[in-house]
Protein backbone atom coordinates (compact mmCIF):
# COMPACT_ATOMS: atom_id res chain seq x y z
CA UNK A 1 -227.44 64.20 86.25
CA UNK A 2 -225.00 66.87 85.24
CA UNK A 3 -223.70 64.95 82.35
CA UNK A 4 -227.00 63.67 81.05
CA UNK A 5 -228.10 67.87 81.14
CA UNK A 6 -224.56 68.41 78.99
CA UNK A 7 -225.66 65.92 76.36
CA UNK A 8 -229.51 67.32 76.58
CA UNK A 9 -228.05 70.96 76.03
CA UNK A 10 -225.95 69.80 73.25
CA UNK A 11 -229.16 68.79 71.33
CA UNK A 12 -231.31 71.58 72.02
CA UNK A 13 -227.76 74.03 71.08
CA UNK A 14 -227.87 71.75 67.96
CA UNK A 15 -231.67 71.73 66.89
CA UNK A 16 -231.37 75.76 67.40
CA UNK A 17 -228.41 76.05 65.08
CA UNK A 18 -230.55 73.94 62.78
CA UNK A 19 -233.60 76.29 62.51
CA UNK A 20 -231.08 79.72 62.69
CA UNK A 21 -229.27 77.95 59.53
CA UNK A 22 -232.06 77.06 57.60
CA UNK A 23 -234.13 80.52 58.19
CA UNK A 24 -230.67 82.08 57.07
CA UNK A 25 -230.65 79.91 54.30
CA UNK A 26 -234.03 80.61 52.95
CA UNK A 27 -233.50 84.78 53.84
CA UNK A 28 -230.52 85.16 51.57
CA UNK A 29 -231.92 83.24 48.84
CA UNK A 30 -234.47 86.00 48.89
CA UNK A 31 -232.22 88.55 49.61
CA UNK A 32 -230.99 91.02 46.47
CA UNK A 33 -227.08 92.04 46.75
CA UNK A 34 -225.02 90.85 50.25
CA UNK A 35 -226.38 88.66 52.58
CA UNK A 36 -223.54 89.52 55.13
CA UNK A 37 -226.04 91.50 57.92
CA UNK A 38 -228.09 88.55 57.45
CA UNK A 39 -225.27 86.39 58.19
CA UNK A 40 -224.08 88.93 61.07
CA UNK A 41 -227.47 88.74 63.03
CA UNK A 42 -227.53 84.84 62.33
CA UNK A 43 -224.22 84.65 64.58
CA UNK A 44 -224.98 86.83 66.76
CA UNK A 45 -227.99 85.01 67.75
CA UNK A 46 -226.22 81.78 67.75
CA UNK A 47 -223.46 83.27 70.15
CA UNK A 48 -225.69 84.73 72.29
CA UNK A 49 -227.87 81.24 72.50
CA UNK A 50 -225.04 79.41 72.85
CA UNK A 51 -222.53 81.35 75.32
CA UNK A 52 -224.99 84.31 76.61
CA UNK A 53 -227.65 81.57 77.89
CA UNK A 54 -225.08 78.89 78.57
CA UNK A 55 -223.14 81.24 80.47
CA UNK A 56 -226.52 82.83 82.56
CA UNK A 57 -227.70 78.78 82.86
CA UNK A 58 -224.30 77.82 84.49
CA UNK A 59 -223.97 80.45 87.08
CA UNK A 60 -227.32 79.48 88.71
CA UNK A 61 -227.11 77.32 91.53
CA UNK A 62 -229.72 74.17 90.51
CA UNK A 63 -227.54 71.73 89.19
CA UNK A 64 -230.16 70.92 85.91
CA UNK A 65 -229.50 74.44 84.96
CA UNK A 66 -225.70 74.34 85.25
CA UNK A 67 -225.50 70.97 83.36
CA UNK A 68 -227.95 72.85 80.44
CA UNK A 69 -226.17 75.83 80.24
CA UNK A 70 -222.52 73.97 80.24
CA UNK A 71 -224.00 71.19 77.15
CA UNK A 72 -225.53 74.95 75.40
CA UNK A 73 -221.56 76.45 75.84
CA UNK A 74 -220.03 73.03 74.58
CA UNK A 75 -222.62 72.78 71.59
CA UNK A 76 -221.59 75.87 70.35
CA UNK A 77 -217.97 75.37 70.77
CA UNK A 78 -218.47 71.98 69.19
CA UNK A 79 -220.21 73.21 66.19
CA UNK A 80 -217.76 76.54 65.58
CA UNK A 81 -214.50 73.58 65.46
CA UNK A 82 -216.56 71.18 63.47
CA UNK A 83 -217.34 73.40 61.01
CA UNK A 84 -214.61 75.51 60.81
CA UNK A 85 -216.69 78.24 61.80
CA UNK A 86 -219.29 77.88 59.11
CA UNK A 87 -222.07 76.39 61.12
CA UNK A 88 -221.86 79.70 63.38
CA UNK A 89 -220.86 81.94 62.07
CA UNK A 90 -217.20 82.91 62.72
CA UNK A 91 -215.82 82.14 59.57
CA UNK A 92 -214.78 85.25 57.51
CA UNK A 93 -215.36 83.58 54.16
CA UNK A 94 -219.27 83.61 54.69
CA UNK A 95 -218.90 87.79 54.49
CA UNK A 96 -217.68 87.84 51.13
């Protein structure tokens, strides 16, 4: 059961990170000289989805929250080495 939650907070980490990247996208299209705030509050969020929840969701004691906040944790961490830090946020080049 723990494992299967993992893989399901994997997914939902990864359909979040979706809809934060396009909104971004679409927000500094629009957006008239640096996009870097825009980019700032865009990986904040994600960190705070990712390792704020997954962190709150894996000290409870139900073991379907532990396994969700654990998969949210290792979805983020997944996507920042994937990506090289692009995906979330914690590459510098994105704040040029």
């Amino acid at each position: 059961m723990l494992i299967g939650l993992m893989f399901v907070g994997l997914v939902l980490y990864s359909l979040v990170n979706l809809v934060v990247g396009f909104v971004l996208f679409f927000v500094t299209l629009d957006s008239n000289g640096t996009s870097a705030r825009y980019l700032a509050v865009g990986a904040v969020v994600l960190a705070l989805v990712g390792l704020g929840a997954g962190i709150a969701l894996a000290f409870m004691r139900r073991p379907w929250f532990r396994g969700l906040g654990l998969g949210l944790m290792i979805g983020w961490a997944l996507w920042s080495i994937m990506s090289a830090g692009f995906f979330t946020g914690l590459n510098p080049n994105l704040y040029d």
